[in-house]
Protein backbone atom coordinates (compact mmCIF):
# COMPACT_ATOMS: atom_id res chain seq x y z
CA UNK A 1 -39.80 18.40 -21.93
CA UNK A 2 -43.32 17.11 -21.97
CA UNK A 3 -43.16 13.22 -21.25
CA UNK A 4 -45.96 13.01 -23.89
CA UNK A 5 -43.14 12.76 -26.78
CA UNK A 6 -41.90 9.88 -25.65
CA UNK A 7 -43.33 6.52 -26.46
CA UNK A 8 -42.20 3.37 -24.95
CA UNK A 9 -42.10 0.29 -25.95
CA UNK A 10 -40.20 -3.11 -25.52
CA UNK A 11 -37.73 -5.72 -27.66
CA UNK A 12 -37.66 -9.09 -28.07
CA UNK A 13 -34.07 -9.08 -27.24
CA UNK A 14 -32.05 -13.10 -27.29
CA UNK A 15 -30.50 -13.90 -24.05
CA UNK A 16 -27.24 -14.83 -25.70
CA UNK A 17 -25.57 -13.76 -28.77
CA UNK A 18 -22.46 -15.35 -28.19
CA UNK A 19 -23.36 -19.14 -27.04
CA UNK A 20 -26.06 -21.69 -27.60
CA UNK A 21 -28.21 -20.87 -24.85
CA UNK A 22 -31.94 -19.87 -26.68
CA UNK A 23 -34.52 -17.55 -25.68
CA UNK A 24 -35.52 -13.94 -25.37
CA UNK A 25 -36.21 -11.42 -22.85
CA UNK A 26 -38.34 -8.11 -22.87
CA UNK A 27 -36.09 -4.98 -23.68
CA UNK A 28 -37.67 -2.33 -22.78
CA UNK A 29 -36.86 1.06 -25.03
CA UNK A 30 -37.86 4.91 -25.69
CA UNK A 31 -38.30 7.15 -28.65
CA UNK A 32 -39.93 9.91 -29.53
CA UNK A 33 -39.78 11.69 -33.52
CA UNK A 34 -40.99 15.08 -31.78
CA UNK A 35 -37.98 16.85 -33.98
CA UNK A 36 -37.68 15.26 -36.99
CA UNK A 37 -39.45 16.70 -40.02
CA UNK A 38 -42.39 14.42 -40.35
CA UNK A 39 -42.53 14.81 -44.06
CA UNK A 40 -39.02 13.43 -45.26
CA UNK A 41 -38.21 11.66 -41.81
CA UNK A 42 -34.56 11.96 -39.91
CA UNK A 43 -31.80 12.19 -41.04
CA UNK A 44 -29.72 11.31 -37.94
CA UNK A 45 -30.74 8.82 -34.98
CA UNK A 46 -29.73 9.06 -32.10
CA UNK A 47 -29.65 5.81 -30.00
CA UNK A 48 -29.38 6.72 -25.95
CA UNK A 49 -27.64 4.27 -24.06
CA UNK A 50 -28.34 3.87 -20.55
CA UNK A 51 -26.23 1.93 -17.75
CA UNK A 52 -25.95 0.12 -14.61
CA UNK A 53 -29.30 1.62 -13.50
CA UNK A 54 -33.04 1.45 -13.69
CA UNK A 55 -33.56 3.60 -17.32
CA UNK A 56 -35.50 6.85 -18.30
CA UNK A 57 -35.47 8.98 -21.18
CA UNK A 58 -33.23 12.05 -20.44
CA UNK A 59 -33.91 15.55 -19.38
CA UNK A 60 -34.93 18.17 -22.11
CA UNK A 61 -31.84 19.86 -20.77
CA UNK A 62 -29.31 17.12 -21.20
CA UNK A 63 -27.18 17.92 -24.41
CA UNK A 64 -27.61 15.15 -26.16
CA UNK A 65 -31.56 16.30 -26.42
CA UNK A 66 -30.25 19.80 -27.34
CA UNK A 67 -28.44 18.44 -30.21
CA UNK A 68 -30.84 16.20 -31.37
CA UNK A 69 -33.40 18.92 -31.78
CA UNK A 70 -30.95 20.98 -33.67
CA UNK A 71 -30.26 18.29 -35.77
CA UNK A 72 -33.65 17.68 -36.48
CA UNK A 73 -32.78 13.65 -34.81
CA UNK A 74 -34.59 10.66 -34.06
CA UNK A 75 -34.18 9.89 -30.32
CA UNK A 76 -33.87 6.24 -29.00
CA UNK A 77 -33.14 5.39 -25.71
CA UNK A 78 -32.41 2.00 -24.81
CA UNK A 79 -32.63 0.42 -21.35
CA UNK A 80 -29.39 -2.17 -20.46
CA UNK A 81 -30.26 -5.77 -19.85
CA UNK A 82 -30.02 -6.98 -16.19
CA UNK A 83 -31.59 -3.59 -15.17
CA UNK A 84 -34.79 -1.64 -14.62
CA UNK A 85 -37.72 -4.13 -16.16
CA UNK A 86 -35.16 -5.41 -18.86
CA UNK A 87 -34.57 -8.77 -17.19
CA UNK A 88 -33.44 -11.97 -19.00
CA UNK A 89 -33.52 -14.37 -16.10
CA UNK A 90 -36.17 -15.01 -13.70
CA UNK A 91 -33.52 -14.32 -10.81
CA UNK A 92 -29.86 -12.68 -10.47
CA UNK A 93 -28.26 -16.42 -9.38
CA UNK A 94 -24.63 -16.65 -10.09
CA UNK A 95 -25.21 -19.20 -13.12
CA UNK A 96 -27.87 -16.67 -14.61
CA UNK A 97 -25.58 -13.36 -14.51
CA UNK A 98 -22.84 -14.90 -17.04
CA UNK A 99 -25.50 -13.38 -19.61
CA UNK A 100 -24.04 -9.69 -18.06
CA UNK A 101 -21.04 -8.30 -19.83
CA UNK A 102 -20.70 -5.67 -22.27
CA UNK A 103 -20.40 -8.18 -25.46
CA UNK A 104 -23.49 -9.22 -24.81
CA UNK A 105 -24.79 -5.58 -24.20
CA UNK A 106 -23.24 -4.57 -27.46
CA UNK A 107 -24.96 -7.08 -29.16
CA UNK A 108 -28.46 -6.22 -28.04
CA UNK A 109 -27.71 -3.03 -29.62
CA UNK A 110 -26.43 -4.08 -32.72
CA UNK A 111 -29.70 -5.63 -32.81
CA UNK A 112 -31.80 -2.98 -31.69
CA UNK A 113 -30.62 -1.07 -34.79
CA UNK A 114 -31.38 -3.34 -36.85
CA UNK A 115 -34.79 -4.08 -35.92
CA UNK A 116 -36.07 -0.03 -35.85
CA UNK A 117 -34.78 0.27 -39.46
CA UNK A 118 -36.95 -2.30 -40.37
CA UNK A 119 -40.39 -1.54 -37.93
CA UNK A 120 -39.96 2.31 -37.88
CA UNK A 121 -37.77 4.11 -39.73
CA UNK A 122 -38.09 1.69 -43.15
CA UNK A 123 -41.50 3.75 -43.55
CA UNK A 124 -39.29 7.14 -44.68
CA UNK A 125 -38.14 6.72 -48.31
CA UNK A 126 -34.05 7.19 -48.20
CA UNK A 127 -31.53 5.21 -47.07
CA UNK A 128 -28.92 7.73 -46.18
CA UNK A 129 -29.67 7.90 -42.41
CA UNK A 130 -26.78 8.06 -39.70
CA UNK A 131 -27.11 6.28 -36.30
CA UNK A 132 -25.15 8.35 -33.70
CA UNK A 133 -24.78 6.24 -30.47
CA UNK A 134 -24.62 8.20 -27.35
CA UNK A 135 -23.67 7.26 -24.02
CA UNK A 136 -21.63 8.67 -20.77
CA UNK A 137 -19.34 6.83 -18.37
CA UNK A 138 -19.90 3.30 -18.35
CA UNK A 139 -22.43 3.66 -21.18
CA UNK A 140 -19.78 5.90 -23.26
CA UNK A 141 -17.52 3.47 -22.97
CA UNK A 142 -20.05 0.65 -24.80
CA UNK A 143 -20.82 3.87 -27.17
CA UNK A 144 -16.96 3.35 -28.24
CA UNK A 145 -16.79 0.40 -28.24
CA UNK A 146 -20.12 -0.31 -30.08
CA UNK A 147 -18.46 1.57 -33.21
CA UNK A 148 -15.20 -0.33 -33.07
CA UNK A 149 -17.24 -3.78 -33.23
CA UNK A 150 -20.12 -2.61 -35.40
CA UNK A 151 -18.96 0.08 -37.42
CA UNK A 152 -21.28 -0.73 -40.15
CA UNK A 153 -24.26 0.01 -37.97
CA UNK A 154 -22.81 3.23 -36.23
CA UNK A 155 -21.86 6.24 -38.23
CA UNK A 156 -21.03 8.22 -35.29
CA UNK A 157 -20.07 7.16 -31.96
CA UNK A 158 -20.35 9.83 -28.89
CA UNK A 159 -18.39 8.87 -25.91
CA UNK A 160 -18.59 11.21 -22.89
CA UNK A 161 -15.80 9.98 -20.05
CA UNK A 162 -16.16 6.91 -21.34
CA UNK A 163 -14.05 4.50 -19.16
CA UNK A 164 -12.58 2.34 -22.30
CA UNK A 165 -9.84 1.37 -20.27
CA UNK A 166 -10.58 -0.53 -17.03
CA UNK A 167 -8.33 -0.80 -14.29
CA UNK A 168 -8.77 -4.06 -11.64
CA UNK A 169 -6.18 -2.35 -8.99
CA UNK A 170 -7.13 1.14 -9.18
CA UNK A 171 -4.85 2.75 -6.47
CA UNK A 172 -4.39 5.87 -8.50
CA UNK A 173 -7.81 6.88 -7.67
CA UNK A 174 -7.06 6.22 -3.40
CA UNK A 175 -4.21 8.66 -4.15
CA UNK A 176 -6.36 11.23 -5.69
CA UNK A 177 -8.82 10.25 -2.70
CA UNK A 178 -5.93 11.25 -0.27
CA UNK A 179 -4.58 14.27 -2.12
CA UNK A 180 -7.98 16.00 -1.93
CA UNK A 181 -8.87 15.32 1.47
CA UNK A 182 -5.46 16.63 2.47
CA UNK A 183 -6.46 19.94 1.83
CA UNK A 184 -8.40 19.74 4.99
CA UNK A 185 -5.59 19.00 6.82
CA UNK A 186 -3.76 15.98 8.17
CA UNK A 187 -6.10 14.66 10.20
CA UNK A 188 -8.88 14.33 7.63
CA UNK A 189 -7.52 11.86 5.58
CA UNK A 190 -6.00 10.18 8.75
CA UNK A 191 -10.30 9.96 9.92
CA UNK A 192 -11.22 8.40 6.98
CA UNK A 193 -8.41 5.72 7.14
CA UNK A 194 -9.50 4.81 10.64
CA UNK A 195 -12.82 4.39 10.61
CA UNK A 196 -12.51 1.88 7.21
CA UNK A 197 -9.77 0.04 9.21
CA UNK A 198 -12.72 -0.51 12.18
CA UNK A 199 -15.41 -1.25 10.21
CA UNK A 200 -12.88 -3.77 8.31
CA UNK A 201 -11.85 -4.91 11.61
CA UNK A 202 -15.26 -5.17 13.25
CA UNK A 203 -16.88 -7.17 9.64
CA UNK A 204 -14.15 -9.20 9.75
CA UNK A 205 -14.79 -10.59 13.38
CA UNK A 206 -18.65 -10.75 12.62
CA UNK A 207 -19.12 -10.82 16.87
CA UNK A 208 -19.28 -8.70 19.69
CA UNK A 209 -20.75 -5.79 20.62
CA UNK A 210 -18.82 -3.40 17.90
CA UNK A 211 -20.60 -5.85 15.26
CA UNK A 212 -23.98 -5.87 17.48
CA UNK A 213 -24.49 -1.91 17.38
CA UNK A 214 -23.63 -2.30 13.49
CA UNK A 215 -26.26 -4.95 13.04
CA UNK A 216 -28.85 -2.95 15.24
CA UNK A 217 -28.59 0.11 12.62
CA UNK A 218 -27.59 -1.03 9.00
CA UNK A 219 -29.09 -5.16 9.81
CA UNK A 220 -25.75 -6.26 9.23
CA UNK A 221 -26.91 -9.73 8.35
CA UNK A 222 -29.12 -9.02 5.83
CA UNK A 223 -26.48 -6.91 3.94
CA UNK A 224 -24.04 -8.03 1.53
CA UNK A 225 -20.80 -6.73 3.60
CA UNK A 226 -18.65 -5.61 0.10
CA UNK A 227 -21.81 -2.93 -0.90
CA UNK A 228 -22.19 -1.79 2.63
CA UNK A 229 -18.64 -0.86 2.41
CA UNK A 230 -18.95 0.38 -1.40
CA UNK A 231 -21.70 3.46 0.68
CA UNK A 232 -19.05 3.99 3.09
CA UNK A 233 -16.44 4.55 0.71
CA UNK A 234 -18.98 6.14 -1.37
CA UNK A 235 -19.66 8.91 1.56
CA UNK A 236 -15.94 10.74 0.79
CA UNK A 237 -15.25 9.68 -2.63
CA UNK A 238 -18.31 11.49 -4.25
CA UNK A 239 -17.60 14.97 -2.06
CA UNK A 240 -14.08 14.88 -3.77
């Protein structure tokens, strides 16, 4: 897809919703009308939410694009606060982030829809136009629930492995972890368990030279110790 059809744009988006706290941040967004037939405008838009993650618009190939060309489909795409150059606090302090939860994030959207039937789409005559939301894991899972808290503003929502229900204490997926890795033999997932238990071990003494020849590769100090072990565990969970 030529990145010429998309034009982007930002939001004046509030910083809370929900509680007293005034102000607004810069929302950054995408859209392009490449589909849509330019004499009688869309009749569906689609509104592309993106997740924990700097945003883009999505691939030509991605299905959502297929569909929207079929359907002849506006195409928004809307970037989620606290990431990429949609920031609503000047820094990611503890105090600041209680602005980062999915309530919040629904209501920017609820918003968003609001605002581009009024500044773009309000210049097509016809009021029969259907807002699909579209999103995929985290994001399909604010695509749900976006239509079960505004379903006024959403005629359609699209929810691909949208993780609606979230589990604290997930040991199901450590089984599945274990199960897999099995395959390989005994001793594969027996590797895995040891080398977490050292690196536990060795973080959790924060001395010596175990923790030295850690610090000398990774810079052990100047890494926050639950992400460095998030890329461990993220070196065998995304194989399986």
């Amino acid at each position: 897809m030529r990145e010429d059809i998309w034009q982007n744009s930002t939001i004046d988006a509030k910083i809370d919703h929900i509680g007293t706290t005034t102000g607004t941040y810069k929302q950054r967004y995408w859209w392009t009308d490449h589909f849509i037939d330019q004499t009688k405008g869309p009749d569906y838009l689609f509104l592309y939410i993106c997740g924990e993650g700097t945003c883009k618009p999505p691939s030509e190939r991605g299905f959502a694009v297929k569909v929207a060309e079929d359907l002849k489909a506006m195409f928004f795409v809307v970037e989620h606060r606290y990431y990429g150059a949609s920031q609503p606090m000047k820094d990611w302090s503890t105090d600041n982030l209680k602005y980062l939860n999915a309530d919040q994030a629904l209501a920017d959207l609820a918003d968003f829809i609001d605002a581009m039937n009024k500044e773009i789409i309000a210049k097509w005559k016809g009021d029969n136009r259907r807002w699909v939301t579209v999103g995929g894991s985290y994001p399909g899972a604010l695509s749900a629930w976006f239509k079960a808290a505004y379903p006024d503003k959403a005629w359609v929502a699209w929810s691909s492995s949208g993780v609606i229900l979230p589990i604290r204490d997930f040991s199901d997926n450590d089984m599945d972890i274990y199960l897999a890795t099995s395959r390989s033999g005994p001793e594969c997932p027996q590797i895995i368990q040891n080398i977490t238990a050292y690196i536990d071990k060795v973080l959790d003494a924060k001395k010596g030279p175990d923790y030295d020849y850690l610090d000398s590769v990774f810079g052990m100090k100047n890494v926050d110790e639950g992400d460095f072990m998030y890329y461990i565990a993220d070196i065998f969970t995304s194989p399986v």
